[in-house]
Protein backbone atom coordinates (compact mmCIF):
# COMPACT_ATOMS: atom_id res chain seq x y z
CA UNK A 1 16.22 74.63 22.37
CA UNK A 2 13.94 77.06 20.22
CA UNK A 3 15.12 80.44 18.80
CA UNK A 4 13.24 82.76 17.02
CA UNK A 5 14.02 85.58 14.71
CA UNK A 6 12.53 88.76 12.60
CA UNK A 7 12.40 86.50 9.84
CA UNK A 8 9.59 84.99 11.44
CA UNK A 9 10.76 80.86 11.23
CA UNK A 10 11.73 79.12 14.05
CA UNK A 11 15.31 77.42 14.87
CA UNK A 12 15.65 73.80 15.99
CA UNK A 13 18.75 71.91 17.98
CA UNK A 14 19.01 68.59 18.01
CA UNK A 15 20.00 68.02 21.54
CA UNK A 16 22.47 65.17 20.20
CA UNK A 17 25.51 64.74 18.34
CA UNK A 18 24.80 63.37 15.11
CA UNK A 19 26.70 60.98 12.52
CA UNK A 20 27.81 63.44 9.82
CA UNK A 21 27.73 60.86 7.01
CA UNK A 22 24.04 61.04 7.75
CA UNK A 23 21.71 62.03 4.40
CA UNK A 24 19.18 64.41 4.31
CA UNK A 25 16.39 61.20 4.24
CA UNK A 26 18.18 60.67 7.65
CA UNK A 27 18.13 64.06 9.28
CA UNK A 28 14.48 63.76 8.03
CA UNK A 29 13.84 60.88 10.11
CA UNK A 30 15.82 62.76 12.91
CA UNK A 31 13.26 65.43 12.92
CA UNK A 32 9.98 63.45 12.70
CA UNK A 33 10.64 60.72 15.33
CA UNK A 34 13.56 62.41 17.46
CA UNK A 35 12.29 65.64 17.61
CA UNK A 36 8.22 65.01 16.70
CA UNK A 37 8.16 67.92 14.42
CA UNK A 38 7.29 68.22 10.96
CA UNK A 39 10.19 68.86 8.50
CA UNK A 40 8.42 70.41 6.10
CA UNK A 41 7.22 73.76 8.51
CA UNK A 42 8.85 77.18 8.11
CA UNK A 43 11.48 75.82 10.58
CA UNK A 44 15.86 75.50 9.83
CA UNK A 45 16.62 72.29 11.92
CA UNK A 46 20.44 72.19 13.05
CA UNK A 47 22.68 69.26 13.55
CA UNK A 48 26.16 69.26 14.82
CA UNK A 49 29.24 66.38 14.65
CA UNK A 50 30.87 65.22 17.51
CA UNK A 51 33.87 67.14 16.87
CA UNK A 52 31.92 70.03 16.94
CA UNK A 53 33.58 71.44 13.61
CA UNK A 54 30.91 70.72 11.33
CA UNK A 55 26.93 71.63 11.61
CA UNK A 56 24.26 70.80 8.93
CA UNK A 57 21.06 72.45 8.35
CA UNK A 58 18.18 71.48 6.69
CA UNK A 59 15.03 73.48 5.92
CA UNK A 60 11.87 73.63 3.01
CA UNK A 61 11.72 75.49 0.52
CA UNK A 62 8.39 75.62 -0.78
CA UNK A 63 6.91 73.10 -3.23
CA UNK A 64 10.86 71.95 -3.55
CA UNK A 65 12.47 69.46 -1.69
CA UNK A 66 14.10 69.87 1.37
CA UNK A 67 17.76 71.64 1.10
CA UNK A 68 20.88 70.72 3.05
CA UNK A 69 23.88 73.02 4.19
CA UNK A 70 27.00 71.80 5.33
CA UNK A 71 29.18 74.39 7.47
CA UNK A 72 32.37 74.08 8.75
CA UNK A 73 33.33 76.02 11.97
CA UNK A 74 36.55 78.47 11.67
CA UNK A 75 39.21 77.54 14.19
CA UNK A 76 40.15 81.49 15.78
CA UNK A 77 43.17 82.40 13.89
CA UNK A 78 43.35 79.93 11.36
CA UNK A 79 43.95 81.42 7.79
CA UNK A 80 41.66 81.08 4.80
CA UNK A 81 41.63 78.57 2.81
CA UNK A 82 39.56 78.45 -0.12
């Protein structure tokens, strides 16, 4: 699935559940032979657990390397807990 937005970069899905002890040199490899796109484009690639509670995102930044996110999705009523 492709989104796009005013920010002008696209948004990738893997279509799978991934392993979430997966490192970014993996999610790499998940985007250049699952996918057959280039990592380093003006793209944010998204990659959600099985349980659904956790996603992670990678994306370039310019001459750096590539960055990683780790979310974690709020349960509807839950209280904060930070």
């Amino acid at each position: 699935m492709i989104l796009t937005n005013p920010f002008q970069f696209k948004i990738f899905l893997y279509p799978q559940y991934i392993d979430m002890r997966k490192s970014w040199n993996g999610l790499i490899g998940l985007v250049q032979n699952g996918m057959n796109l280039d990592p380093f484009e003006k793209s944010l690639f998204v990659f959600c657990g099985r349980s659904q509670r956790l996603i992670k995102i990678i994306y370039w930044v310019r001459s750096l390397r590539l960055r990683r996110r780790r979310h974690a999705r709020r349960e509807a009523g839950a209280a904060n807990s930070y």
